[in-house]
Protein backbone atom coordinates (compact mmCIF):
# COMPACT_ATOMS: atom_id res chain seq x y z
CA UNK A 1 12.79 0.03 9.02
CA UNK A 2 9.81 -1.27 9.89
CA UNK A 3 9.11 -3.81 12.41
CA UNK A 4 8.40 -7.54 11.82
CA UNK A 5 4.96 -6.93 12.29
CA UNK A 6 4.81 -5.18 8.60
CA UNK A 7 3.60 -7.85 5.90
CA UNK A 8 3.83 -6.20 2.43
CA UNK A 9 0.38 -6.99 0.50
CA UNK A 10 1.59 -6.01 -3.01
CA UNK A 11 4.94 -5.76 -5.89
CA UNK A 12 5.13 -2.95 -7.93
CA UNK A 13 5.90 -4.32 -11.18
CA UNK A 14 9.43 -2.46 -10.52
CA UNK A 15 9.96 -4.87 -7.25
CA UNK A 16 9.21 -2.62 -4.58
CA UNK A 17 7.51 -4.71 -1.97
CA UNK A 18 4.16 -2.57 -0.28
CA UNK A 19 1.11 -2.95 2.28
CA UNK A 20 -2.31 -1.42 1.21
CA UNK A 21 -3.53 0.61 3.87
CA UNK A 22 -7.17 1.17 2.41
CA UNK A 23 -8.72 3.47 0.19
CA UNK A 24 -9.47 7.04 0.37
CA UNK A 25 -10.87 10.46 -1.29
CA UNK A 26 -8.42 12.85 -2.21
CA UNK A 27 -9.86 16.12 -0.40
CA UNK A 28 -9.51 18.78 -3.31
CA UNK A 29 -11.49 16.99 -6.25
CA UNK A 30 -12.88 14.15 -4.66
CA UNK A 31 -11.80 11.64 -6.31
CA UNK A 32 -11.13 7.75 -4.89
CA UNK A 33 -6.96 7.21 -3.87
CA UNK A 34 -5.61 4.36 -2.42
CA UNK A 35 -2.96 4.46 0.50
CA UNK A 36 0.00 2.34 0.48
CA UNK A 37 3.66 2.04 2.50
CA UNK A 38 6.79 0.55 2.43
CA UNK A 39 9.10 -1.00 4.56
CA UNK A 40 10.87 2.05 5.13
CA UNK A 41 7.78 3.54 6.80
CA UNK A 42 7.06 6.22 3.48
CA UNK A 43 3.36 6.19 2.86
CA UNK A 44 2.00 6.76 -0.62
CA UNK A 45 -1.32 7.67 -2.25
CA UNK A 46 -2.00 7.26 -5.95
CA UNK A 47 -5.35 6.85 -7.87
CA UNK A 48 -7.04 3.99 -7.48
CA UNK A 49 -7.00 3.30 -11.66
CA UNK A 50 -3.23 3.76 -11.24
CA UNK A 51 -2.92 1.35 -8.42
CA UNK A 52 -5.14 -1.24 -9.85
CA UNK A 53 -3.82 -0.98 -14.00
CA UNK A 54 -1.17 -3.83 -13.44
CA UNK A 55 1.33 -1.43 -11.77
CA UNK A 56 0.64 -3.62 -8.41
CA UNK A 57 -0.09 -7.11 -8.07
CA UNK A 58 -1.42 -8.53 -5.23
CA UNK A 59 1.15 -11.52 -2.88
């Protein structure tokens, strides 16, 4: 578990509470990813047109 220092800044439309770490470029094709964790500490990276199709809204 994280510490109380972690603020999640997003809800997947599931429940899941995350924090957007920033954006990034996936290394093999280029293309623009965003990085995300949990409260658990598990860090995730998903196309930015995923993250931002209503999947995630922002707190």
């Amino acid at each position: 578990m994280r510490t109380q220092d972690w603020q999640p800044t997003h809800r997947h439309h599931k429940g899941g509470l995350y924090r957007l770490i920033g954006p990034a470029v996936l290394e093999t094709d280029r293309s623009d990813v965003v990085i995300y964790d949990d409260a658990n500490g598990a860090v995730w990276v998903r196309p930015v047109e995923e993250f931002n199709d209503g999947r995630f809204s922002q707190l």
